[in-house]
Protein backbone atom coordinates (compact mmCIF):
# COMPACT_ATOMS: atom_id res chain seq x y z
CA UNK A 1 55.03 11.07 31.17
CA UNK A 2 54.11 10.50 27.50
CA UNK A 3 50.82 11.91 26.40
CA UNK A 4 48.17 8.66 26.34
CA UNK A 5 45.89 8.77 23.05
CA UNK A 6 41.77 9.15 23.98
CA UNK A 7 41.08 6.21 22.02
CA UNK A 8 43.69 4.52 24.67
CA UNK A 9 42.85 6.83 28.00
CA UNK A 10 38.94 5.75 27.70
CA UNK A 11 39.36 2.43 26.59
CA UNK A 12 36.56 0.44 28.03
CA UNK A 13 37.79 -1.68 31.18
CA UNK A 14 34.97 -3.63 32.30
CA UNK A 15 31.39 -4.78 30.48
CA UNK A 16 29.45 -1.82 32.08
CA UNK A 17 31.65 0.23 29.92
CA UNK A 18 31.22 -1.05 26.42
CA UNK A 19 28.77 1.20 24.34
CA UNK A 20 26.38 -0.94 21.78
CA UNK A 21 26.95 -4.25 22.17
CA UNK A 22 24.96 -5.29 24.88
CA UNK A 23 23.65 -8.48 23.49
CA UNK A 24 27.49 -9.80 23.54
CA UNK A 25 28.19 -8.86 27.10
CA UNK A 26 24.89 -9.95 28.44
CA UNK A 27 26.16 -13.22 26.84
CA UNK A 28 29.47 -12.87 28.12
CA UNK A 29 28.27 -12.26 31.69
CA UNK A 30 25.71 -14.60 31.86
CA UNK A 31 28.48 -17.82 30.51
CA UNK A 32 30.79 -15.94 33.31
CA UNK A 33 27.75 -16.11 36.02
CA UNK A 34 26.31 -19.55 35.64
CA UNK A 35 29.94 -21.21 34.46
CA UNK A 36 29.53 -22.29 30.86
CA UNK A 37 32.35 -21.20 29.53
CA UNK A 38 32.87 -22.38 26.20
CA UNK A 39 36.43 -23.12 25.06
CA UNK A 40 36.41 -20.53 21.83
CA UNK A 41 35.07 -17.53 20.97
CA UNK A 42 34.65 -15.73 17.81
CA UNK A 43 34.53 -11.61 17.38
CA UNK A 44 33.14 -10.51 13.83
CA UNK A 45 32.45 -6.62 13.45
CA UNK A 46 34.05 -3.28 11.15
CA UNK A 47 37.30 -1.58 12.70
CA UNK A 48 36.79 0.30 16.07
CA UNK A 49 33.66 -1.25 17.66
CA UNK A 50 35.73 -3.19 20.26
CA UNK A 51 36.56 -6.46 19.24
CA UNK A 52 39.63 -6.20 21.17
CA UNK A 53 38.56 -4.57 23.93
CA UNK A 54 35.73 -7.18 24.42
CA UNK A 55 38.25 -10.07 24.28
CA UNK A 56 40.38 -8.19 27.25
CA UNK A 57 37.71 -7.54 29.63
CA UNK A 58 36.52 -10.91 28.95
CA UNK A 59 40.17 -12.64 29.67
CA UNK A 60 40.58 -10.43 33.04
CA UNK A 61 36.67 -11.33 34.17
CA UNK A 62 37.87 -15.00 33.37
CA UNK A 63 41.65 -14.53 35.79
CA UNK A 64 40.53 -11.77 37.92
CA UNK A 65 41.48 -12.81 41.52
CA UNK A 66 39.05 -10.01 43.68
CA UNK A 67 36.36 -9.97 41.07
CA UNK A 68 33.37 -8.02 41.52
CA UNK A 69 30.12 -10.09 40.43
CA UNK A 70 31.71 -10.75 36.96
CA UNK A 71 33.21 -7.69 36.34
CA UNK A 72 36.87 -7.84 36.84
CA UNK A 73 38.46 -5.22 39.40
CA UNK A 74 40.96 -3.72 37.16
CA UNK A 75 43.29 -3.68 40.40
CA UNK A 76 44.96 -6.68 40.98
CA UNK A 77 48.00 -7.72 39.50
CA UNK A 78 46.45 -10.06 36.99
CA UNK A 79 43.87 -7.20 35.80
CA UNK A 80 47.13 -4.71 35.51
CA UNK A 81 49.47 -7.33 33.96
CA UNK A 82 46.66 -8.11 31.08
CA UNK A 83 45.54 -4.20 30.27
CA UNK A 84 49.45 -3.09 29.94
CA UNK A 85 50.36 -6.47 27.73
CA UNK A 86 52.40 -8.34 30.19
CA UNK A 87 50.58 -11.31 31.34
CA UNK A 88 52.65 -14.61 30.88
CA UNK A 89 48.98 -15.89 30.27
CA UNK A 90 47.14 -13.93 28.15
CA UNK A 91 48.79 -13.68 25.19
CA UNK A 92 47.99 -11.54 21.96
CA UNK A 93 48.61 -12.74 18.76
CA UNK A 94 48.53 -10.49 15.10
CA UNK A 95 47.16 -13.01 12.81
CA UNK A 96 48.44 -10.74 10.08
CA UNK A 97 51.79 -10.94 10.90
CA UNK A 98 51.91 -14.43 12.51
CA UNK A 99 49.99 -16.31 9.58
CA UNK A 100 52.20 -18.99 9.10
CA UNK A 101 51.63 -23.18 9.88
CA UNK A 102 55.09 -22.45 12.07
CA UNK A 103 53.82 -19.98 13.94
CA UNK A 104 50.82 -22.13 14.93
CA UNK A 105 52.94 -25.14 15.87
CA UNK A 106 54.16 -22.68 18.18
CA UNK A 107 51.20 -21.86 20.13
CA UNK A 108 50.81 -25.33 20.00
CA UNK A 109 53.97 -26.39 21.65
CA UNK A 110 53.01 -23.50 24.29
CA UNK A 111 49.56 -25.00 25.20
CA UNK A 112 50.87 -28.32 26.85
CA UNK A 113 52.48 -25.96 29.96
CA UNK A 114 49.49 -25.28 32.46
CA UNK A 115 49.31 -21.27 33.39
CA UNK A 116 51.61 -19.59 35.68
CA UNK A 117 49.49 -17.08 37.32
CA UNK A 118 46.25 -17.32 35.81
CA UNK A 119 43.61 -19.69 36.21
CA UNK A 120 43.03 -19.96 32.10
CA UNK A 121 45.44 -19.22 29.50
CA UNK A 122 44.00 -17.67 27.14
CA UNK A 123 45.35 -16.80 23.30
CA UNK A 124 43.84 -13.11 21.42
CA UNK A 125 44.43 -13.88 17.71
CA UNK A 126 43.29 -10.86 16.17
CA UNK A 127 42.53 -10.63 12.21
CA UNK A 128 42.01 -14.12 12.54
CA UNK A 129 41.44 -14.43 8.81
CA UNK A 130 44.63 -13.53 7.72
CA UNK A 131 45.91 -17.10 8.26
CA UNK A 132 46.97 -19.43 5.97
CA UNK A 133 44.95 -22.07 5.06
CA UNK A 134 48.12 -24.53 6.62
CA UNK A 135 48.01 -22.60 9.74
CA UNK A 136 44.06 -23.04 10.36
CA UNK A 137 44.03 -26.74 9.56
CA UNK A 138 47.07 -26.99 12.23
CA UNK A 139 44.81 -25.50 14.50
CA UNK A 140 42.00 -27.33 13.92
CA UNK A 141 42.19 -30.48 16.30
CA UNK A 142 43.88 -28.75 19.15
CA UNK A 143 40.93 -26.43 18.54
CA UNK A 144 38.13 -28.73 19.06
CA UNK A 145 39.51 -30.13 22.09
CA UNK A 146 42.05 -27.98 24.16
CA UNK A 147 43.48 -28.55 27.41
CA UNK A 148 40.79 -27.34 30.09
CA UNK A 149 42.65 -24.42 31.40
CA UNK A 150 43.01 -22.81 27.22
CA UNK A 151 40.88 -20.59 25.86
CA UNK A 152 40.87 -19.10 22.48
CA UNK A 153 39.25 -15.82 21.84
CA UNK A 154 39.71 -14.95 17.92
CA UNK A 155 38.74 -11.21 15.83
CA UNK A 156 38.22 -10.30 12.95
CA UNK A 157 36.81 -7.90 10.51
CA UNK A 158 36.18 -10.45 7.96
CA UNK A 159 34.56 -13.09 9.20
CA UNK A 160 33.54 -14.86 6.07
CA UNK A 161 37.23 -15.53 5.25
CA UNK A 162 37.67 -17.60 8.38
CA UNK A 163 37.32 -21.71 7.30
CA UNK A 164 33.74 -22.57 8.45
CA UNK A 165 35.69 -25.59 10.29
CA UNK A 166 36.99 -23.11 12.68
CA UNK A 167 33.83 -20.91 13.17
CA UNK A 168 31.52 -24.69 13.73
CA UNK A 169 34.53 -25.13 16.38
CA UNK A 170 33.69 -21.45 18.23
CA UNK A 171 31.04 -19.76 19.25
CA UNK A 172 30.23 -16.47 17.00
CA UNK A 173 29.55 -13.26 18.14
CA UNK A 174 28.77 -10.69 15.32
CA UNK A 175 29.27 -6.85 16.88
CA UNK A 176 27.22 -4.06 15.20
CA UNK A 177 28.19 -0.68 14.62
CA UNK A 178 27.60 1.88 17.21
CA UNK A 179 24.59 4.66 16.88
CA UNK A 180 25.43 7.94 16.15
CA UNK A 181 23.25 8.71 19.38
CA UNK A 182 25.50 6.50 21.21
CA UNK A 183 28.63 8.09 19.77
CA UNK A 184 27.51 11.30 21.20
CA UNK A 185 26.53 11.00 24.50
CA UNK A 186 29.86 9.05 24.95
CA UNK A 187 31.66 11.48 23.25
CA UNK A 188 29.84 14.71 25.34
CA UNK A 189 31.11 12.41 28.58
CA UNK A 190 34.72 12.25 27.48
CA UNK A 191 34.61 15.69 26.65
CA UNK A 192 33.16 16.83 30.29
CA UNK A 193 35.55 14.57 32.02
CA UNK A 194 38.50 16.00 29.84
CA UNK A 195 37.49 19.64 29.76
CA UNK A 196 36.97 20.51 26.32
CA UNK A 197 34.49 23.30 25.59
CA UNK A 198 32.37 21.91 22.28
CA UNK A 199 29.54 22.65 20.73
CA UNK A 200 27.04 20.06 20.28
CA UNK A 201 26.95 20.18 16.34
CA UNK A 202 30.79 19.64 16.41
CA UNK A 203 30.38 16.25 18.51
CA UNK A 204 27.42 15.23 15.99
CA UNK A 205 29.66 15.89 12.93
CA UNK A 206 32.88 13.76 14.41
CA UNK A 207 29.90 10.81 15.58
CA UNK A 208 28.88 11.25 12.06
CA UNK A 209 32.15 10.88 10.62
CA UNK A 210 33.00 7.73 12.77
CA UNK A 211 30.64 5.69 10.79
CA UNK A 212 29.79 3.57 13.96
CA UNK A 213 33.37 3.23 15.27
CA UNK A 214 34.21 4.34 18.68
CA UNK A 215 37.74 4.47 18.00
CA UNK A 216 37.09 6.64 14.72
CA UNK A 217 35.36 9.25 16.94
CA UNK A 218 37.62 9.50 19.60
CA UNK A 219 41.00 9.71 16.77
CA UNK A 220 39.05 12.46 14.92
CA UNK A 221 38.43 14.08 18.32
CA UNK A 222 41.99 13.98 19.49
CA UNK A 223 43.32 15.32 16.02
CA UNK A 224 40.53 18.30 16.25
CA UNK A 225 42.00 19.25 20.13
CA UNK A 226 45.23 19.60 18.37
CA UNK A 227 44.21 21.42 16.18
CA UNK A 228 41.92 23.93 17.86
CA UNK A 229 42.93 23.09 21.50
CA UNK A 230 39.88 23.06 24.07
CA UNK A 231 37.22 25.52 22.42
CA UNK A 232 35.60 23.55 19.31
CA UNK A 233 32.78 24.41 16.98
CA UNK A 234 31.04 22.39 14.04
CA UNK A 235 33.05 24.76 11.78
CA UNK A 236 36.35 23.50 12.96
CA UNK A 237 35.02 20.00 12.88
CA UNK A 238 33.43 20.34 8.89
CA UNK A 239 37.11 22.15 8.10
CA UNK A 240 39.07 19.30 9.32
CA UNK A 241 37.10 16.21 8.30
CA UNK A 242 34.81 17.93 4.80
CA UNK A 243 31.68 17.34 6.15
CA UNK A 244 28.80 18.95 5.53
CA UNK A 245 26.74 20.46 8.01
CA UNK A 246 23.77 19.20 9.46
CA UNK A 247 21.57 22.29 8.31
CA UNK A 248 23.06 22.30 5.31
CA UNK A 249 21.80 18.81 4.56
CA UNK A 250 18.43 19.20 5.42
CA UNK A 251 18.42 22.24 3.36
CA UNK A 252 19.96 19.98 0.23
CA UNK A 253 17.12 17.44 0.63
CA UNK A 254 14.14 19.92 1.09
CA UNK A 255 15.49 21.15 -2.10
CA UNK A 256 15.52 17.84 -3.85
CA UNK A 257 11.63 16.90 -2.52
CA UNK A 258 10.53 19.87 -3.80
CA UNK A 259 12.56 20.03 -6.72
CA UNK A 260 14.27 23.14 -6.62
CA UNK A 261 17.18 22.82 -9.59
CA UNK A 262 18.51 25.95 -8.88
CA UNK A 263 18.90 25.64 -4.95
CA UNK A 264 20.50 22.29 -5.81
CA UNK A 265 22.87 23.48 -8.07
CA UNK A 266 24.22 26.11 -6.12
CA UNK A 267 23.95 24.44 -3.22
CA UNK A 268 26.36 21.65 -4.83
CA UNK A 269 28.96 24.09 -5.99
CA UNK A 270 29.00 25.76 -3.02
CA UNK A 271 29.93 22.40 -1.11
CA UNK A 272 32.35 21.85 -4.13
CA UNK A 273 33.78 25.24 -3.88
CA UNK A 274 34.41 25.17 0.08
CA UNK A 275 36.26 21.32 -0.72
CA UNK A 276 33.84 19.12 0.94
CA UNK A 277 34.40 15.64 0.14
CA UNK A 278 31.55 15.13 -2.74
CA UNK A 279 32.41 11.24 -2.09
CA UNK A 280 31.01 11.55 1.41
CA UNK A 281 28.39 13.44 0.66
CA UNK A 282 26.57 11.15 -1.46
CA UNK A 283 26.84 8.37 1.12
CA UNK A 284 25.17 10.67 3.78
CA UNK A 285 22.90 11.94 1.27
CA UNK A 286 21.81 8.48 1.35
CA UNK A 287 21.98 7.53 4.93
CA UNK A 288 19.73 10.73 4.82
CA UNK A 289 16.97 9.56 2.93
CA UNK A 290 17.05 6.06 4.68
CA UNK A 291 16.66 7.27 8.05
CA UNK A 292 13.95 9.56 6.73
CA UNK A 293 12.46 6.29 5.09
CA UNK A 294 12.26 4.61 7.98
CA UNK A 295 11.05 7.33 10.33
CA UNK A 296 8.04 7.88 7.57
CA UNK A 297 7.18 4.22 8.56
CA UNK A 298 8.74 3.85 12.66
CA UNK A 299 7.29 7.63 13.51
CA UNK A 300 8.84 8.43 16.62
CA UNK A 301 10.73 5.10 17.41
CA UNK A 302 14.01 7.44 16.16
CA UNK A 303 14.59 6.02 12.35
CA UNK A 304 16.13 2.46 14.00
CA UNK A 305 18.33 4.25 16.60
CA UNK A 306 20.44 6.33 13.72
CA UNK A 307 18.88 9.51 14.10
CA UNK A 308 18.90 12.13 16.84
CA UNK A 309 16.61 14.42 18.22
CA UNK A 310 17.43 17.47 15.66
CA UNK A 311 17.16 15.15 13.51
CA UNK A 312 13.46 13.52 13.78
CA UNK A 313 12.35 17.56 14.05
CA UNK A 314 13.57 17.63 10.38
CA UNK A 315 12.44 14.44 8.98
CA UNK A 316 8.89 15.79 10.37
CA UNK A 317 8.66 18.70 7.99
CA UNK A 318 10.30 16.85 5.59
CA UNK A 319 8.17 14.70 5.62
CA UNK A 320 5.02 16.83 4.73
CA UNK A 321 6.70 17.22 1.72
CA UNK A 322 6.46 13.83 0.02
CA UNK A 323 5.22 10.05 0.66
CA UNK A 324 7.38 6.56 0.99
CA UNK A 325 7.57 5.95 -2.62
CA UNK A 326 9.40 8.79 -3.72
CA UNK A 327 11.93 8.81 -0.59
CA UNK A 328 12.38 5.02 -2.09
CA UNK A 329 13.38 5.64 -5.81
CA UNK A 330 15.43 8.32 -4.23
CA UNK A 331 17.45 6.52 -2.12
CA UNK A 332 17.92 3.91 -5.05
CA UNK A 333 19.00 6.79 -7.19
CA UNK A 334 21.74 7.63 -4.74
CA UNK A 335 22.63 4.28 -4.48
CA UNK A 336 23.46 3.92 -8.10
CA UNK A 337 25.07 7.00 -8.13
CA UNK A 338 27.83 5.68 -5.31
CA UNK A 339 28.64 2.63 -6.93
CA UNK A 340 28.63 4.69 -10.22
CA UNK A 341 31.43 7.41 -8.70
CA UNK A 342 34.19 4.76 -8.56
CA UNK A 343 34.71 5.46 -12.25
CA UNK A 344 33.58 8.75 -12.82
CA UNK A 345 36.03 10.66 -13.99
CA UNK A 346 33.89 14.51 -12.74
CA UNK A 347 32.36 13.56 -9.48
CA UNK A 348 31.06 16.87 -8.76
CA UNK A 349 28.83 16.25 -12.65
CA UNK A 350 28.03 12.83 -11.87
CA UNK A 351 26.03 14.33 -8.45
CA UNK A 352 24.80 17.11 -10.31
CA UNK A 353 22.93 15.15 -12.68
CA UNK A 354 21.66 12.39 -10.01
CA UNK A 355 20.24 14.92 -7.36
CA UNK A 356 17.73 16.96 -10.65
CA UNK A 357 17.03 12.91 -10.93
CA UNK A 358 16.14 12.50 -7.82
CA UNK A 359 14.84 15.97 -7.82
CA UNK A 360 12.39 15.01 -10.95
CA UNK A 361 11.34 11.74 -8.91
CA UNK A 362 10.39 13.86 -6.09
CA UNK A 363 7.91 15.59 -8.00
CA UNK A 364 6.75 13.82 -11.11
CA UNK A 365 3.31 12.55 -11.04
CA UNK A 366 2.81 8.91 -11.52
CA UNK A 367 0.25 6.75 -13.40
CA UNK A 368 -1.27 5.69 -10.48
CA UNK A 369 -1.79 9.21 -8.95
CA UNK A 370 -3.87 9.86 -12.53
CA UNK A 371 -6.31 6.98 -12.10
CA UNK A 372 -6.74 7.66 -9.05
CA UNK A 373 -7.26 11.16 -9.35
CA UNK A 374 -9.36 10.80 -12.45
CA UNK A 375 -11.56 7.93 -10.40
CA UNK A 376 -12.26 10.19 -7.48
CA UNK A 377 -13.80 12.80 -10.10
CA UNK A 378 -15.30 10.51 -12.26
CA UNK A 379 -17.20 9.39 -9.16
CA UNK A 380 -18.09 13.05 -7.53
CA UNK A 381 -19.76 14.03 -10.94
CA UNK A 382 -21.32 10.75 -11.11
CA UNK A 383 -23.01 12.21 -7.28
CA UNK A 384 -23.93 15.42 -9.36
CA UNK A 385 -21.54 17.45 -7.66
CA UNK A 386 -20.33 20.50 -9.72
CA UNK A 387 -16.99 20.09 -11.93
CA UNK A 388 -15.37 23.31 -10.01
CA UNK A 389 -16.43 21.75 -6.67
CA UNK A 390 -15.00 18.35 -7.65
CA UNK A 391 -11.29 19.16 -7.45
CA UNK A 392 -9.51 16.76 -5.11
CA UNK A 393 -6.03 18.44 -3.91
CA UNK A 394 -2.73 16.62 -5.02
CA UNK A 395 -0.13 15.63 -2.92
CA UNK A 396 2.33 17.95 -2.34
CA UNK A 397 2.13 20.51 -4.75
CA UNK A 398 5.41 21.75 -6.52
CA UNK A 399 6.43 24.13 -9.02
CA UNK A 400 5.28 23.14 -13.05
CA UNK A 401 8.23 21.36 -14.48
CA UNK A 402 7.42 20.97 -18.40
CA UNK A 403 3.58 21.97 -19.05
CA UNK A 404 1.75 19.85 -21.28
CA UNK A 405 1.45 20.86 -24.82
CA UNK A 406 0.16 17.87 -26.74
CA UNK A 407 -3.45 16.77 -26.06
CA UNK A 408 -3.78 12.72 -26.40
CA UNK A 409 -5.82 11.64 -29.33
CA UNK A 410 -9.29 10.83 -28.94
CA UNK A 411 -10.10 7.04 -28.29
CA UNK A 412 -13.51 6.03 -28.37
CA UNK A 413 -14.72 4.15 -25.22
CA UNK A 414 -14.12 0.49 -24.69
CA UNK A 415 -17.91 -1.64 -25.25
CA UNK A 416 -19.18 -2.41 -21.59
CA UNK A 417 -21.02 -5.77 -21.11
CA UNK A 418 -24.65 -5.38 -19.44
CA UNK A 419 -23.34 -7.00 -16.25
CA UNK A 420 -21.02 -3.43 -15.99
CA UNK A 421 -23.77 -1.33 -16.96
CA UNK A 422 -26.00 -2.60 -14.38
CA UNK A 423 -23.42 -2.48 -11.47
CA UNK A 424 -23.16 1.06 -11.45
CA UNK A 425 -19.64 2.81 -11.36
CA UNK A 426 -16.56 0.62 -12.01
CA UNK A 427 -13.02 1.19 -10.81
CA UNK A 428 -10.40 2.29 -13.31
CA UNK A 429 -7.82 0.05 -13.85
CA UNK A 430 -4.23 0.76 -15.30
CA UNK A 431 -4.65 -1.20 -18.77
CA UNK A 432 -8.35 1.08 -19.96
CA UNK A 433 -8.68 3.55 -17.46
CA UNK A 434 -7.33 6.33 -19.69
CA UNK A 435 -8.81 5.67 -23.14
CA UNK A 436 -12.28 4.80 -21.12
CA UNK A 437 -11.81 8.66 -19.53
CA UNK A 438 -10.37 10.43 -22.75
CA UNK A 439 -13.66 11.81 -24.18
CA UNK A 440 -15.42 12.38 -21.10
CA UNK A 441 -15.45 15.87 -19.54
CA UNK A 442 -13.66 15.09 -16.27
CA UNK A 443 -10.81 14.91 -18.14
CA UNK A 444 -10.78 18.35 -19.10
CA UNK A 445 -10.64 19.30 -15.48
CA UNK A 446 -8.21 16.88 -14.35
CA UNK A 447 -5.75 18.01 -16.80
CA UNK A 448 -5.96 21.63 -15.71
CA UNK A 449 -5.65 20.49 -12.35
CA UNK A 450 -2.27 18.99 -12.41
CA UNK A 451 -1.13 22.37 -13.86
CA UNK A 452 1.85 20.94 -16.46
CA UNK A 453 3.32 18.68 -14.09
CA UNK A 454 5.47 15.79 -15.46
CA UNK A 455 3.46 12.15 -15.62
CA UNK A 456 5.46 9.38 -15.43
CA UNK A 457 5.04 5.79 -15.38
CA UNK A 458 5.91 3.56 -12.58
């Protein structure tokens, strides 16, 4: 017997089975349970989330003749007939082969015979958006109102190239991309059912790799069996695909919070060196940095589902390291720097030079950390507290950058009406606060306490 593909062998075969699209099958079962029905339906998602696979399982719960609640039994010889291809009734279509007006006016002529051994016959056109203009419009009024026993079931990866006459004529289902969590534990099921001996990290880095796509994970999983057979590490798994490791990326951003050049530097060559894709690694360097965004603000409700456990264990030390702002301007950094690669000509540079950005971002000192630090001393020596007692500790302290050589130029005070006089301390604001503070004697201290580090405007 010919050897079956994973992506093929644990194809999803009834609703329960579908991983991360539950608020499509709830809808599915529900228009299945109370009979509503509708006539079309329209699958929108990236490659490998189960567009397909949704529009099977929903044709066999539709024919099934020994169905179980509204899952479909996957033994009768309707179920069989549709999973191997055969059914007279369900019939597949590639729109990106079959995108001609012709080939619609034959569907067309098909839909006037009533099915054979179905109750509904139902037509899979998927890549639905590689018709022709000519072919949708031929579709259009047989579209809006079909025979009662025809049902349409369109997918796509596109779905703003479909006409929006055809989408107003179906209803729209937009599938998301699965979670790495998600990608795991059904990976570390296949992989118990199956056999294989694999280390945890090796099953993150292929869910990693995926980019939300089932199909991508299980591929990349059948390609590392043959190449390793049924003992796997993360090593054989970072060979194959050039990816990074998971330590190895927390290491890279620690370094970049607290703006360590060197580390960087040799961390990038090393990467460079051992021919990981520097591509991919700025894409998860950013999909690093968002997650740990969004933890800094979500706390434990796992960074919107993306990270997992090992993870949020990271993000929490990382995150002792910096605030949101800086994790922010970072990420935008990175951002820039992806669309920037498409026409860089040394990608290995081009990262070099964005991560000491990002690096100098991480620990420069902003305007707004001055005032405010100068304000909270200005007002303890206002209380008569000592100037060596007032110190307030800044955040995250990191190694001096470029020390401060220049002293500003004196600028005398601004006048102060009575009505500020009177009202005791005012807060500094951005426009005077500095020339106001430059020839008192907090100043003095509040330069010595930031130690050389880099001020920079927001």
């Amino acid at each position: 017997m010919a050897y079956e593909v994973l992506a093929r062998k644990w194809r999803p075969k009834t609703f329960d089975d579908v991983v991360g699209q539950t608020h499509v099958t709830t809808t599915l079962r529900n228009a299945i349970a109370s009979d509503r029905v509708a006539h079309a339906y329209l699958f929108v998602g990236p490659r490998g989330i189960g567009k397909t696979t949704l529009s099977r399982i929903f044709a066999k719960s539709l024919n099934c003749t020994n169905r179980n609640g509204v899952e479909p039994c996957g033994e009768c010889e309707v179920c069989r007939a549709i999973t191997d291809g055969h059914s007279l009734d369900v019939i597949e279509i590639d729109g990106a082969s079959n995108n001609k007006v012709d080939d619609v006016h034959g569907i067309l002529d098909q839909i006037q015979f009533a099915p054979t051994t179905c109750k509904f016959k139902i037509y899979i056109i998927d890549e639905v958006h590689m018709l022709s203009q000519a072919a949708f419009n031929a579709l259009l009024k047989t579209l809006e109102e079909p025979p009662p026993y025809v049902k349409f079931i369109f997918a796509t990866t596109e779905g703003d190239k479909v006409l929006p006459t055809i989408v107003s004529r179906c209803q729209r289902f937009d599938l998301r991309r699965i979670a790495t969590p998600m990608i795991v534990k059904r990976l570390r099921r296949i992989c118990d059912a199956e056999g294989i001996d694999i280390e945890d990290d090796a099953i993150f880095a292929i869910a990693r790799g995926a980019e939300g796509g089932m199909r991508d994970a299980l591929s990349s999983l059948d390609q590392l069996i043959s190449f390793k057979g049924n003992k796997l590490t993360e090593e054989d798994a970072l060979a194959v695909f050039g990816l990074v490791s998971r330590h190895a990326m927390d290491d890279l951003a620690a370094a970049v919070l607290k703006g360590d050049m060197a580390a960087i530097l040799r961390m990038v060559d090393r990467f460079d060196s051992a021919g990981k894709d520097m591509r991919r690694l700025t894409v998860e360097l950013m999909d690093y940095f968002r997650n740990l965004l969004v933890y800094m603000y979500l706390g434990d409700e796992k960074a919107g589902g993306d990270a997992t456990e090992e993870q949020l264990r990271s993000f929490t030390e990382l995150a002792k390291l910096t605030d949101s702002n800086r994790v922010l301007k970072i990420a935008e950094q990175l951002s820039e720097l992806e669309e920037r690669l498409r026409f860089a000509l040394s990608v290995r540079t081009l990262i070099e030079m964005t991560l000491i950005r990002c690096a100098r971002v991480a620990t420069a000192v902003s305007l707004d950390e001055v005032l405010r630090r100068v304000t909270e001393l200005r007002g303890t020596l206002s209380a008569g507290q000592p100037a060596s007692k007032a110190a307030v500790p800044l955040p995250s302290p990191v190694p001096a950058v470029a020390p401060v050589t220049e002293k500003p130029a004196a600028v005398a005070p601004a006048p102060q009406s009575d009505a500020a006089t009177s009202g005791g301390e005012q807060e500094v604001n951005r426009s005077n606060g500095v020339a106001e503070l430059y020839n008192e004697p907090v100043l003095k201290h509040t330069l010595e306490a930031f130690n050389g580090r880099v001020v920079s405007a927001d």
